[in-house]
N, C-alpha and C. Protein backbone atom coordinates (compact mmCIF):
# COMPACT_ATOMS: atom_id res chain seq x y z
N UNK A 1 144.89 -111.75 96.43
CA UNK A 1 145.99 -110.84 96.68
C UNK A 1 146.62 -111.18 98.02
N UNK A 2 147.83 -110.84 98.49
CA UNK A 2 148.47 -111.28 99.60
C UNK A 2 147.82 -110.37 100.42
N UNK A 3 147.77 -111.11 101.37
CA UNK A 3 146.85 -110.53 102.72
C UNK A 3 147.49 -109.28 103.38
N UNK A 4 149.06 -109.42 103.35
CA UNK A 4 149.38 -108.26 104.29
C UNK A 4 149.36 -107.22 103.22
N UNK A 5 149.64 -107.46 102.00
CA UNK A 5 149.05 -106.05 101.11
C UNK A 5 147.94 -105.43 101.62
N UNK A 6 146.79 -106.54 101.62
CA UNK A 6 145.21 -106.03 101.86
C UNK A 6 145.61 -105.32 102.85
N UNK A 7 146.21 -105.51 104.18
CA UNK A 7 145.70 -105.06 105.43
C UNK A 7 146.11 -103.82 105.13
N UNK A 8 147.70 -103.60 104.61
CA UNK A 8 148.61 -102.16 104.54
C UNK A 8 147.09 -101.02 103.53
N UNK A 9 146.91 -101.64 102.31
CA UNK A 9 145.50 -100.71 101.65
C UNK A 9 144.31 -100.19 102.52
N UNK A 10 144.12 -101.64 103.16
CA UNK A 10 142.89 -100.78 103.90
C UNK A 10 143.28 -100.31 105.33
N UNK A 11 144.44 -100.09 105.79
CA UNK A 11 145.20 -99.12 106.75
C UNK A 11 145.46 -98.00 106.39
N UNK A 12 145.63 -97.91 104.61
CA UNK A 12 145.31 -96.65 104.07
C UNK A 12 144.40 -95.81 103.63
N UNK A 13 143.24 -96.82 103.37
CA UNK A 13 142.31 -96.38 103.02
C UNK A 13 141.57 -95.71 104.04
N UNK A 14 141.38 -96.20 105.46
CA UNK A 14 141.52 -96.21 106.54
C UNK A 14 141.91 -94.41 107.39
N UNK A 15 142.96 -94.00 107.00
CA UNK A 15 143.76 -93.25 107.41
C UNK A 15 143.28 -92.52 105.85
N UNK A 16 143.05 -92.53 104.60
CA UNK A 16 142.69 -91.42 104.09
C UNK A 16 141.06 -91.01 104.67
N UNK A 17 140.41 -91.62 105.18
CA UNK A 17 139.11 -91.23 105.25
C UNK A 17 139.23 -90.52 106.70
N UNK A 18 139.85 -90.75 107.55
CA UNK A 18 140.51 -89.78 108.51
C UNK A 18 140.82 -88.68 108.47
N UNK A 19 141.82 -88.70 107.40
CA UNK A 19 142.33 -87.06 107.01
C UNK A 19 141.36 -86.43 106.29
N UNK A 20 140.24 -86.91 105.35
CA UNK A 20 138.82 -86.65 104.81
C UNK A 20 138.53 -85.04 106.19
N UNK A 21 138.05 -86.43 107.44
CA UNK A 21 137.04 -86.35 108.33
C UNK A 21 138.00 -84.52 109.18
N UNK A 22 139.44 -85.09 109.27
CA UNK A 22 140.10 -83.67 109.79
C UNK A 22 140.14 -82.39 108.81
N UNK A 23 140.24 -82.64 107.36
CA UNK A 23 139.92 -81.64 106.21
C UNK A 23 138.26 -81.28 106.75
N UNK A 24 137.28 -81.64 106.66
CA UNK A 24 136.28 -81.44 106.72
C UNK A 24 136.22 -80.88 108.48
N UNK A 25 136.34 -80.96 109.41
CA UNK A 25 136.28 -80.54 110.59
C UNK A 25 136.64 -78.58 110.34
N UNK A 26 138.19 -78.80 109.85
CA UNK A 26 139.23 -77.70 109.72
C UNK A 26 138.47 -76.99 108.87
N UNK A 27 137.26 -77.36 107.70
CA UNK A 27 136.13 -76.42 106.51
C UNK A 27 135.60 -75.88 107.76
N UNK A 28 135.05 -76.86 108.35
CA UNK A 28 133.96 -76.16 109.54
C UNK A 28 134.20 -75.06 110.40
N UNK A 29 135.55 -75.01 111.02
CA UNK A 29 136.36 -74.32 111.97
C UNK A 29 136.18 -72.49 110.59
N UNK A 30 136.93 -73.03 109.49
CA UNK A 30 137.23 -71.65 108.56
C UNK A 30 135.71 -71.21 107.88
N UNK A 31 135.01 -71.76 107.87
CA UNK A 31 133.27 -71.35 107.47
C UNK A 31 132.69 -70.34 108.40
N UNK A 32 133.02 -70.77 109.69
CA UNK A 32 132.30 -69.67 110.69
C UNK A 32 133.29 -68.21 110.56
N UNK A 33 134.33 -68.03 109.77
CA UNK A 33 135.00 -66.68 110.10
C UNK A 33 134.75 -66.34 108.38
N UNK A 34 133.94 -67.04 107.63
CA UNK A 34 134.69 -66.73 105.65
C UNK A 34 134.33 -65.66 105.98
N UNK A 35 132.45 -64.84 106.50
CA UNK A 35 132.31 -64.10 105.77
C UNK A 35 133.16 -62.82 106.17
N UNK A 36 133.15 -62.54 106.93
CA UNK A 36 134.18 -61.64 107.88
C UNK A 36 135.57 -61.62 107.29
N UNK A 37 136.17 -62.80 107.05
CA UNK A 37 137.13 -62.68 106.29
C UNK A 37 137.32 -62.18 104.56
N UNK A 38 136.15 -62.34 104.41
CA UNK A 38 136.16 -62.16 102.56
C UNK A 38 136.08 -61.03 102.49
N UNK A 39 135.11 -60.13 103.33
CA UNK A 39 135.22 -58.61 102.95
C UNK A 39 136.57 -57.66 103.57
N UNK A 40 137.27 -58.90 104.13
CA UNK A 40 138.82 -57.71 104.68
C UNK A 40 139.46 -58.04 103.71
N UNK A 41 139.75 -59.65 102.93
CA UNK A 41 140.83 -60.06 101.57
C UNK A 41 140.41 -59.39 100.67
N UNK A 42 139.31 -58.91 100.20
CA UNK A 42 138.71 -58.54 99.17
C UNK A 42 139.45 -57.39 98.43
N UNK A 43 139.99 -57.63 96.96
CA UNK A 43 141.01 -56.79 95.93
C UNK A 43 140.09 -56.22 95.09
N UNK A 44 140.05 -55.13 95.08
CA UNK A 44 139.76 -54.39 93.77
C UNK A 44 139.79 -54.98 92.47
N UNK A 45 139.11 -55.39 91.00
CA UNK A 45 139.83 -55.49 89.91
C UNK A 45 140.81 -54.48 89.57
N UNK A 46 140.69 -53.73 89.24
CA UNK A 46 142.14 -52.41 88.94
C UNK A 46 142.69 -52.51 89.47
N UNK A 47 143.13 -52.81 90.72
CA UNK A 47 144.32 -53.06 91.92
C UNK A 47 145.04 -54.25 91.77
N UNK A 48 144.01 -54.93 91.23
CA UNK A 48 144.82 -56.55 91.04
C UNK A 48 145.00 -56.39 89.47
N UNK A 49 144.47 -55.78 89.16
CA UNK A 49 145.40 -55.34 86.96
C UNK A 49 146.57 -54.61 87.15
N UNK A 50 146.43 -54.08 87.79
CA UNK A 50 147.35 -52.93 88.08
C UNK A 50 148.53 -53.84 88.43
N UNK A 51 148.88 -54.39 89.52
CA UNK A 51 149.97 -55.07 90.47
C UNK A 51 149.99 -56.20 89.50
N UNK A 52 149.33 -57.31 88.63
CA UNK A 52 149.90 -58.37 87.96
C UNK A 52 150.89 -58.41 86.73
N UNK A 53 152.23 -58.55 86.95
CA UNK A 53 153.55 -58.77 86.39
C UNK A 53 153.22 -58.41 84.96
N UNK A 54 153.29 -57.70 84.11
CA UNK A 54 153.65 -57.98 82.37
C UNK A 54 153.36 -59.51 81.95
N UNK A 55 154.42 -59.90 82.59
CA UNK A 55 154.70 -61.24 81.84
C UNK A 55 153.28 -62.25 82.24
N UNK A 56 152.28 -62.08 83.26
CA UNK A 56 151.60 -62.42 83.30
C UNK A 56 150.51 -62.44 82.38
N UNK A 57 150.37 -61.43 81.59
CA UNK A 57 149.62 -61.25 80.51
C UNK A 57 150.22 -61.71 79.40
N UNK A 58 151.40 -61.89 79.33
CA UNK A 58 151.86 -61.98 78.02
C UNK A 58 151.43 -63.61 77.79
N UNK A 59 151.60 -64.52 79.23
CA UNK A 59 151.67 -65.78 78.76
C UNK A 59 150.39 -66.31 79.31
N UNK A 60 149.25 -65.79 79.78
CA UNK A 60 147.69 -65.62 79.78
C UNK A 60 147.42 -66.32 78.58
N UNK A 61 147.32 -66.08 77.06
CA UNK A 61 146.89 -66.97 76.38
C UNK A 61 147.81 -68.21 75.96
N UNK A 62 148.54 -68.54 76.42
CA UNK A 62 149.40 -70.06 76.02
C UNK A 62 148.42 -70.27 76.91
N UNK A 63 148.27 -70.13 77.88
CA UNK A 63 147.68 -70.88 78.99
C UNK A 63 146.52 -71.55 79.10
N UNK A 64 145.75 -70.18 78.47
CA UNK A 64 144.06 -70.48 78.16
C UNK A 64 143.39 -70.71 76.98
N UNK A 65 145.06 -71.06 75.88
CA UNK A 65 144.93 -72.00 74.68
C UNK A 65 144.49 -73.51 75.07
N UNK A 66 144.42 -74.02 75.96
CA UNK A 66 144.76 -75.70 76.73
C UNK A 66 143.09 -76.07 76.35
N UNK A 67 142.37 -74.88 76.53
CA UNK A 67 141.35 -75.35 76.72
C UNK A 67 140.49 -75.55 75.83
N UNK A 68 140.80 -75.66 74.18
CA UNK A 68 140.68 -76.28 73.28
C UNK A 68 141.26 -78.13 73.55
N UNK A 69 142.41 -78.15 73.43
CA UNK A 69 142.54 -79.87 73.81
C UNK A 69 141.58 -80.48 74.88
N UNK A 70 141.18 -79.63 75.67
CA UNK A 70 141.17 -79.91 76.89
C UNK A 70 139.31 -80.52 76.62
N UNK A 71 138.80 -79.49 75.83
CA UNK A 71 137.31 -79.74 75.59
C UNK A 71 137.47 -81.04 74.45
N UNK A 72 138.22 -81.35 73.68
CA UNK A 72 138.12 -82.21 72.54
C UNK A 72 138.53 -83.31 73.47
N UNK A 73 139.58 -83.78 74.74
CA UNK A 73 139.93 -85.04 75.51
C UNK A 73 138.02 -84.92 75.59
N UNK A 74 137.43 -83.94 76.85
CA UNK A 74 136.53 -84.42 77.61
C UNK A 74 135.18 -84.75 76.63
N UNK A 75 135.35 -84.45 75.16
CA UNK A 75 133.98 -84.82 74.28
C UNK A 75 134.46 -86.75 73.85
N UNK A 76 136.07 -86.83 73.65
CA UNK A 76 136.74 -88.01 73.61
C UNK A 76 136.60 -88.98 74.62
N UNK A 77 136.66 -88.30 75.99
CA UNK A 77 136.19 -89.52 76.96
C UNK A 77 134.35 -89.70 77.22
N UNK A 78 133.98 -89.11 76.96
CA UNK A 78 132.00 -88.87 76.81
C UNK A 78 132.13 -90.35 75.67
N UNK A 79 132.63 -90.07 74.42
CA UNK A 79 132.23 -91.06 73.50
C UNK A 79 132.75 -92.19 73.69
N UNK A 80 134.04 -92.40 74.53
CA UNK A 80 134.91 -93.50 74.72
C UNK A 80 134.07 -94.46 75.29
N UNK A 81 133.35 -93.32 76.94
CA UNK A 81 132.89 -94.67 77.77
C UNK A 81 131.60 -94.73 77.09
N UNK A 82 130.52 -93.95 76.53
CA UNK A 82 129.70 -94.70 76.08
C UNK A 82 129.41 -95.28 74.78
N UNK A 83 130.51 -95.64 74.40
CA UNK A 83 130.61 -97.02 73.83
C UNK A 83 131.74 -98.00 74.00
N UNK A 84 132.70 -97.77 74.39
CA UNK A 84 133.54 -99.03 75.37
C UNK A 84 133.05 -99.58 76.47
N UNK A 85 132.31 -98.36 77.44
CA UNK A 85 132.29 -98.71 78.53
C UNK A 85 130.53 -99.91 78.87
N UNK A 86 130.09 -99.60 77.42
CA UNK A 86 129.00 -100.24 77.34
C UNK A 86 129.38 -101.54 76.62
N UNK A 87 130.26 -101.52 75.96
CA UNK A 87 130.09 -103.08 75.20
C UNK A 87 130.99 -104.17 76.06
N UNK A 88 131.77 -103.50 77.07
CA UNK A 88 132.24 -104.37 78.13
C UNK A 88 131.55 -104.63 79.17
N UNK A 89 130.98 -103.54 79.73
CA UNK A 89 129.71 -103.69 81.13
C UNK A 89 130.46 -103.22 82.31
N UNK A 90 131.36 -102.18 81.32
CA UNK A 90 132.15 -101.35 82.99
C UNK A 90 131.31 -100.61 83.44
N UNK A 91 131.26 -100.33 84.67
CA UNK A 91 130.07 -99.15 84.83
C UNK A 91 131.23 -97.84 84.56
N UNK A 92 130.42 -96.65 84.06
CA UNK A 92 130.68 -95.58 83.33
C UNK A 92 131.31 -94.86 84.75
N UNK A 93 132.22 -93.67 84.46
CA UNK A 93 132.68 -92.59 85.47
C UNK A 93 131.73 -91.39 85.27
N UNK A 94 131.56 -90.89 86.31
CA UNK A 94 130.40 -89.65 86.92
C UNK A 94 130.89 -88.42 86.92
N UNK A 95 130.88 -87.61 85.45
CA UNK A 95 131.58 -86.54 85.27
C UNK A 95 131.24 -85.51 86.61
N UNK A 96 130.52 -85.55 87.39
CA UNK A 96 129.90 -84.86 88.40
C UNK A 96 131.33 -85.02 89.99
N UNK A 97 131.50 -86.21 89.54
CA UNK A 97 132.12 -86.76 90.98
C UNK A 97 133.21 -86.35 90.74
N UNK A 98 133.77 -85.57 89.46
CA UNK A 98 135.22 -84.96 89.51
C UNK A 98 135.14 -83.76 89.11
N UNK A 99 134.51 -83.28 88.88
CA UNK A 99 134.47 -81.19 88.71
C UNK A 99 133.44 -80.67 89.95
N UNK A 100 134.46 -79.78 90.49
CA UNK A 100 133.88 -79.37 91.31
C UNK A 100 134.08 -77.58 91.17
N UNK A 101 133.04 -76.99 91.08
CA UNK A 101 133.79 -75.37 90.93
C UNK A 101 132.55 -74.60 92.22
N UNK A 102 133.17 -74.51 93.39
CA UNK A 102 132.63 -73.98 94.10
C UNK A 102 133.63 -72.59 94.86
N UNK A 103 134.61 -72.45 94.14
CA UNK A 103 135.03 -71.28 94.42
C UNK A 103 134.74 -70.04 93.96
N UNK A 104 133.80 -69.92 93.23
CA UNK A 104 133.17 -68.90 92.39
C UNK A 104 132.08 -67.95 93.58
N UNK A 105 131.77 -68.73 94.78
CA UNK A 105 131.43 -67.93 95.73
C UNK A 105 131.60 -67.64 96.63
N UNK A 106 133.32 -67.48 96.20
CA UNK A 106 134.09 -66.70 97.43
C UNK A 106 134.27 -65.48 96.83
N UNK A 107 133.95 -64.79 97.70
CA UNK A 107 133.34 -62.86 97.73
C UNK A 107 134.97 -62.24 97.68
N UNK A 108 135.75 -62.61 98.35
CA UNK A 108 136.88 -62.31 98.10
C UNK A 108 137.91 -62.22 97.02
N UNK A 109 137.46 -62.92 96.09
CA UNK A 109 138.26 -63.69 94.98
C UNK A 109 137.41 -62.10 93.03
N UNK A 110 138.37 -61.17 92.82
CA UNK A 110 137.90 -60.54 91.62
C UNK A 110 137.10 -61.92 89.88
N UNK A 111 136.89 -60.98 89.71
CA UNK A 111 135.88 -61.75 88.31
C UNK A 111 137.38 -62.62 87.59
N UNK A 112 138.46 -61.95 87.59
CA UNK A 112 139.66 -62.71 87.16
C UNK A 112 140.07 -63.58 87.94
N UNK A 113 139.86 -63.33 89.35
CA UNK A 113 140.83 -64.57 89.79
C UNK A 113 139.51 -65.93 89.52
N UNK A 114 138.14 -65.47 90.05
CA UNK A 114 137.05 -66.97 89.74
C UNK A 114 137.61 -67.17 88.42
N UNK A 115 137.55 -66.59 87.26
CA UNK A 115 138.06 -67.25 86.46
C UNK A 115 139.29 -68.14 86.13
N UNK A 116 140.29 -67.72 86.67
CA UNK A 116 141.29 -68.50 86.56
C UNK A 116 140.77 -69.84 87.83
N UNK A 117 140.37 -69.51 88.79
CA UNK A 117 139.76 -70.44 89.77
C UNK A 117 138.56 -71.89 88.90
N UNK A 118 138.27 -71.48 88.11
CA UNK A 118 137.19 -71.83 87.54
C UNK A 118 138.43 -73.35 86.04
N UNK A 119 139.20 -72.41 85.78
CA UNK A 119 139.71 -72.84 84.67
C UNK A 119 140.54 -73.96 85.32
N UNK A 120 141.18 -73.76 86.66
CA UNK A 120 142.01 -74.40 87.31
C UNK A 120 141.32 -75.68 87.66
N UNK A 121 140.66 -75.62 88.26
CA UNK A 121 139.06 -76.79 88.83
C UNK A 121 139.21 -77.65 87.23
N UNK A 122 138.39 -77.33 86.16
CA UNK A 122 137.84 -77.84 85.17
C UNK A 122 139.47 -78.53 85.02
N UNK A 123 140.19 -78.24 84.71
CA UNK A 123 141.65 -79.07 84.28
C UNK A 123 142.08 -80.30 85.22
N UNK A 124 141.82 -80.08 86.93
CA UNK A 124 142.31 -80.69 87.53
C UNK A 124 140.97 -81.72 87.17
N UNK A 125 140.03 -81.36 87.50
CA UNK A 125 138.94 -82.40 87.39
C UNK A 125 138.94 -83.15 86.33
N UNK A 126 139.20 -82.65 85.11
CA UNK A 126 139.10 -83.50 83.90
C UNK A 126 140.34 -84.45 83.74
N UNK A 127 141.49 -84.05 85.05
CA UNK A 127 142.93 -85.15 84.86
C UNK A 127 142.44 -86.23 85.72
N UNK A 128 141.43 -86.05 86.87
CA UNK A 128 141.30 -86.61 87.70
C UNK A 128 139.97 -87.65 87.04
N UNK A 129 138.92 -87.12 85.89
CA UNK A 129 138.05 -87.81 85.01
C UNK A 129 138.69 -88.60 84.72
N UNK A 130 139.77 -88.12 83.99
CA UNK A 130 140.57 -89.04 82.73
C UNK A 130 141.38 -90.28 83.56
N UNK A 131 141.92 -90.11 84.96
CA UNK A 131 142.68 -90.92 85.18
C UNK A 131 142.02 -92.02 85.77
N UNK A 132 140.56 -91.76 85.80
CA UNK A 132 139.83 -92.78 86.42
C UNK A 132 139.22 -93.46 85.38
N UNK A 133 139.12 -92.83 84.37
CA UNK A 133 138.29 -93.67 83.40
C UNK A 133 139.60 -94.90 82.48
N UNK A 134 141.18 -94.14 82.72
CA UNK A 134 142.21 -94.58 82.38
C UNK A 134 142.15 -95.91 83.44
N UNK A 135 141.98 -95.67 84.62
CA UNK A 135 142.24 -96.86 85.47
C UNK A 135 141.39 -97.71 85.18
N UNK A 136 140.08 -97.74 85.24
CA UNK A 136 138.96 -98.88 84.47
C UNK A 136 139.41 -99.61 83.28
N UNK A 137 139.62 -99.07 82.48
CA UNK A 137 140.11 -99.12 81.28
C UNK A 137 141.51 -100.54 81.50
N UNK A 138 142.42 -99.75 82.16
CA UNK A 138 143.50 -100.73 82.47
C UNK A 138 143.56 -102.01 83.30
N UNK A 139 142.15 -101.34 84.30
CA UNK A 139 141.79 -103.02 84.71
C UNK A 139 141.20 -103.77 84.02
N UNK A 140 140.45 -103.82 83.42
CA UNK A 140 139.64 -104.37 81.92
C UNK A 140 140.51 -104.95 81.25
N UNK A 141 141.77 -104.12 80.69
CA UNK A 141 142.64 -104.75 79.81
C UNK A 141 143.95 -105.33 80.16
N UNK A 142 144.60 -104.81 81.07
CA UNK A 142 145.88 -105.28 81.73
C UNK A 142 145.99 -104.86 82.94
N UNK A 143 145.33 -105.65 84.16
CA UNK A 143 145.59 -105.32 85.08
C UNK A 143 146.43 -105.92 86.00
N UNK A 144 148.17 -105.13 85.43
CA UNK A 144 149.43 -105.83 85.90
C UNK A 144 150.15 -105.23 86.29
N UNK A 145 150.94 -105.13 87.68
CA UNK A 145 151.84 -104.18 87.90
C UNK A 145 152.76 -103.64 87.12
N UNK A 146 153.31 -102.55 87.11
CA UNK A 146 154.70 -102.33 86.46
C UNK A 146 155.85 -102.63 87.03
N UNK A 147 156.46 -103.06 86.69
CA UNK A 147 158.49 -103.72 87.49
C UNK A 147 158.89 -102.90 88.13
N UNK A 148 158.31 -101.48 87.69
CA UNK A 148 159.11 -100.52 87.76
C UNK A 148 158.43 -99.66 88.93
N UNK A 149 158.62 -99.28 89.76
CA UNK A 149 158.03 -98.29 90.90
C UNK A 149 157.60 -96.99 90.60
N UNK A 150 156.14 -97.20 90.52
CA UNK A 150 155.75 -95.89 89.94
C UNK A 150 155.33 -94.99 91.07
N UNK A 151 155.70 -93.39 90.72
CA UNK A 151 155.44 -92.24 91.81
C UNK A 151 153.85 -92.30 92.17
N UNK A 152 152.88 -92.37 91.33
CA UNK A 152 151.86 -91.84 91.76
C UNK A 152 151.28 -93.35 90.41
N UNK A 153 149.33 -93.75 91.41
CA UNK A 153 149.10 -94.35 90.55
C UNK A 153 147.53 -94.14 90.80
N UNK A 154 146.46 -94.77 90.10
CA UNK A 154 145.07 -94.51 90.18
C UNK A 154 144.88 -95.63 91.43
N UNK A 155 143.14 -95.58 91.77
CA UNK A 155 142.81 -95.90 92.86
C UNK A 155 142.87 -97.57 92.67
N UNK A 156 142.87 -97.80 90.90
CA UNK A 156 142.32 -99.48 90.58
C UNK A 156 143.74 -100.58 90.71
N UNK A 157 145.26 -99.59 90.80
CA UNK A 157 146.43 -99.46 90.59
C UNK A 157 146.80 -101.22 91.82
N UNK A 158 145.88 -100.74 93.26
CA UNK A 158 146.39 -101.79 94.21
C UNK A 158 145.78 -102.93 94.21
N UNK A 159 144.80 -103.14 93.17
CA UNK A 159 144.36 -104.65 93.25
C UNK A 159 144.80 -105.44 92.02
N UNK A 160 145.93 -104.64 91.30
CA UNK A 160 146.22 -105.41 89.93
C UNK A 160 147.40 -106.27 90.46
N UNK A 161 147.82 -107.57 90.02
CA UNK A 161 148.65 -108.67 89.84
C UNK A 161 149.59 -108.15 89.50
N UNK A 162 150.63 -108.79 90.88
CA UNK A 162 152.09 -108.22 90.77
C UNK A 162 152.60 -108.70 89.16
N UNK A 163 153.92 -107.73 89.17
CA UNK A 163 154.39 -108.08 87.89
C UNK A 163 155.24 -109.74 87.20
N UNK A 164 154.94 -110.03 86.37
CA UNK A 164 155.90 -111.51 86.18
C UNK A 164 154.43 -112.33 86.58
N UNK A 165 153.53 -112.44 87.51
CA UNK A 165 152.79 -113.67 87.90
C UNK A 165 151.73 -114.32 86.92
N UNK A 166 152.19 -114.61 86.13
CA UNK A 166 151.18 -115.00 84.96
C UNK A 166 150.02 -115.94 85.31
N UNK A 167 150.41 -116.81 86.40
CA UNK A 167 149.10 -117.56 86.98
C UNK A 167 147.93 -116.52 87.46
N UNK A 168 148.28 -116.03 88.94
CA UNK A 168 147.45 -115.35 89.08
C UNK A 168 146.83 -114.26 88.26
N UNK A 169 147.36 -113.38 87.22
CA UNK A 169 147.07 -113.08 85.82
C UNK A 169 145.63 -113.81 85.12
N UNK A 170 145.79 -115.30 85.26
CA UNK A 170 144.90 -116.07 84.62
C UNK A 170 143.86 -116.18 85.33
N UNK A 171 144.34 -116.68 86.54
CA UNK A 171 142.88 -116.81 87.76
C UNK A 171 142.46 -115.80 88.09
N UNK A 172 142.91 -114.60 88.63
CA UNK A 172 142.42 -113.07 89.12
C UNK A 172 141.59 -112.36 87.97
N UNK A 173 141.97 -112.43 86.73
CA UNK A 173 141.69 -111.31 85.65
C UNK A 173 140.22 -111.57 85.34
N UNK A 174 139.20 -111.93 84.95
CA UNK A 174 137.88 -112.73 85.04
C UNK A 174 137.04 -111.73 86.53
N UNK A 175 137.46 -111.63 87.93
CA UNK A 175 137.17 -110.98 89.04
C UNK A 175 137.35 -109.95 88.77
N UNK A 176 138.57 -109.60 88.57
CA UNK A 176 139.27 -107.75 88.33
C UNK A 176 138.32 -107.22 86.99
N UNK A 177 137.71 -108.38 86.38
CA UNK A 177 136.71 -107.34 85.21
C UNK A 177 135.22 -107.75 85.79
N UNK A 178 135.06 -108.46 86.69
CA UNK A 178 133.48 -108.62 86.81
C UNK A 178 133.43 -107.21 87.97
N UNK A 179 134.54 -106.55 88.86
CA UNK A 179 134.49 -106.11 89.73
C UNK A 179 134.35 -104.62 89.13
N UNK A 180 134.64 -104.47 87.69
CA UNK A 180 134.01 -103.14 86.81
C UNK A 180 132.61 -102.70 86.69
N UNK A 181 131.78 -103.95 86.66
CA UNK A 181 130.53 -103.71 86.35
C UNK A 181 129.74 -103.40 87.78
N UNK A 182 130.51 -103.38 88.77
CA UNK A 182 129.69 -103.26 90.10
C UNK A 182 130.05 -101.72 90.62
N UNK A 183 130.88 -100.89 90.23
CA UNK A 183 131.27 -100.10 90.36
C UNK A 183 130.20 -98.62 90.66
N UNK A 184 129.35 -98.35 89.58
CA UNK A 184 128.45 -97.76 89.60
C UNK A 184 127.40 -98.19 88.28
N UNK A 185 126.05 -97.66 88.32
CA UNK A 185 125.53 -98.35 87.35
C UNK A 185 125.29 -97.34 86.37
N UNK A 186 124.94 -97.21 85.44
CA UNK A 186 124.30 -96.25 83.90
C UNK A 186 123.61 -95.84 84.05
């Protein structure tokens, strides 16, 4: 890959583990005041039924219809990688390393809002499952830029072969799939 790419990635990579380290400082700073704080935020259920819009209820189940598709993707990616991800020798994604539901013990938060807290987590996590197991996947099989400038892309997105370079295509692609199997192991 061209070198000043590398340097600009790992200047980013660089600078995200930074903002990591200031997110995590700024937990530390708001941990020493939660508990103190949770019992002054703290809503009633009836107070918070009471005050939530009509229309909030009305469109409550479109919402928490999703989570039918939502369980049939995550039984779809379970079977995908273990058997794609085994007959290629990608190492598998760690349903653990993307759901996280630790807002359920904030004291502040009614039995409705953890739930919606709860439902919110499982969705983002399972886009954030899916887009990683999507990125493996695409390095395995085409790992080629698009022409086209895309807004947002997965983490495997900056080591794929610019678009048009069919050489490096040939020489790189062989690395970009041995570099699957080192990933994590089974």
């Amino acid at each position: 890959m061209n070198s000043k790419i590398d340097e600009i990635f790992d200047a980013i990579r660089v600078l995200e583990e930074n903002l990591k380290k200031e997110i995590e400082q700024e937990e530390e700073k708001l941990s020493i005041n939660l508990q103190a704080a949770q019992k002054k935020f703290k809503e009633g259920l009836l107070h918070y039924l009471w005050r939530t819009p009509v229309l909030h209820y009305l469109t409550a189940p479109i919402i928490y219809a999703g989570i039918i598709p939502a369980f049939i993707l995550e039984v779809f990616l379970f079977v995908y990688q273990m058997i794609n991800f085994r007959v290629y020798k990608i190492a598998p994604v760690l349903r653990k390393d993307y759901f996280v539901y630790d807002r359920a013990s904030l004291d502040f938060l009614n039995i409705i809002e953890k739930i919606n807290c709860f439902y919110c987590s499982y969705f983002n996590g399972l886009l954030q499952y899916t887009v990683e197991i999507v990125g493996r996947t695409e390095q395995f099989w085409c790992p080629i830029r698009h022409e086209r400038k895309l807004r947002n892309h997965h983490a495997h997105y900056a080591k794929f072969i610019p678009y048009g370079d069919g050489e490096r295509y040939r020489d790189e692609l062989p690395k970009l799939r041995e570099d699957l199997v080192t990933l994590e192991p089974f």
